[in-house]
Protein backbone atom coordinates (compact mmCIF):
# COMPACT_ATOMS: atom_id res chain seq x y z
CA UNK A 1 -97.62 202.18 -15.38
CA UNK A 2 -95.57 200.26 -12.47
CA UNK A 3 -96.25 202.24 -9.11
CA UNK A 4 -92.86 202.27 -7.15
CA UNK A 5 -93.30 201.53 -3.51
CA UNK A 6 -91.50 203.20 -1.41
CA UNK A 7 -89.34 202.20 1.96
CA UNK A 8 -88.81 203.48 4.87
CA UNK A 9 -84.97 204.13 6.46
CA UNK A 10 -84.56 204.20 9.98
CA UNK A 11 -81.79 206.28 11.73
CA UNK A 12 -80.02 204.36 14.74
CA UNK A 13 -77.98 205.36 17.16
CA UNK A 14 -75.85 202.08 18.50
CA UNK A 15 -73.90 203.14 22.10
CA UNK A 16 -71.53 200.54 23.10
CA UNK A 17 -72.43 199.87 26.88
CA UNK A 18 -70.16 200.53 29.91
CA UNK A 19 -67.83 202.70 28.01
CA UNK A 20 -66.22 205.55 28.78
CA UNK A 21 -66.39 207.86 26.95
CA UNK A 22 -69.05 206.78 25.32
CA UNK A 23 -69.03 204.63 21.86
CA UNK A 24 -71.44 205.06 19.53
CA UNK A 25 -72.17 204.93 15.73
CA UNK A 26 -75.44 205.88 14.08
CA UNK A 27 -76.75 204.00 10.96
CA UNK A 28 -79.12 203.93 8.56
CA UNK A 29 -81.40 200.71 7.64
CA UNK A 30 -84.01 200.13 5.28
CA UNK A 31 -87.48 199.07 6.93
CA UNK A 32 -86.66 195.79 4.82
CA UNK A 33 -83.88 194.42 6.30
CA UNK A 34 -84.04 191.07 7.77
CA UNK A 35 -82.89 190.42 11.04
CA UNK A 36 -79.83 188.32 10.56
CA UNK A 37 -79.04 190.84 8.14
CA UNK A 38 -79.21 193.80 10.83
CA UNK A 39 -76.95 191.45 12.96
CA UNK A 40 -73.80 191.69 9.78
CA UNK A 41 -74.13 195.24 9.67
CA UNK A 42 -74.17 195.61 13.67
CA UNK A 43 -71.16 193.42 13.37
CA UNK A 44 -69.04 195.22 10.58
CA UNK A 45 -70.08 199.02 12.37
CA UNK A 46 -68.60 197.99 15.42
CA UNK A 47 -65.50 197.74 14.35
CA UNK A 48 -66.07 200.95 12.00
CA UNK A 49 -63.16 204.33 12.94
């Protein structure tokens, strides 16, 4: 029987700095996610309506 591991997702809240009013988005990332791979998906929220 194959035991499924499970992952963890963490909830961020991303505030663009100096703005007023404030800009933010919050996201949702799996524990696994490389770095570089968190950078793409900082990259495509920002620009997220």
């Amino acid at each position: 029987m194959a035991v499924k591991q499970l992952r963890k997702i963490y909830q961020l809240k991303v505030t663009l700095e100096g703005s007023k009013p404030p800009i933010w988005r919050r996201i949702l990332v799996p524990s696994t996610m490389t770095l570089p791979k968190f950078h793409d998906v900082l990259q495509i929220t920002r620009y997220c309506r």
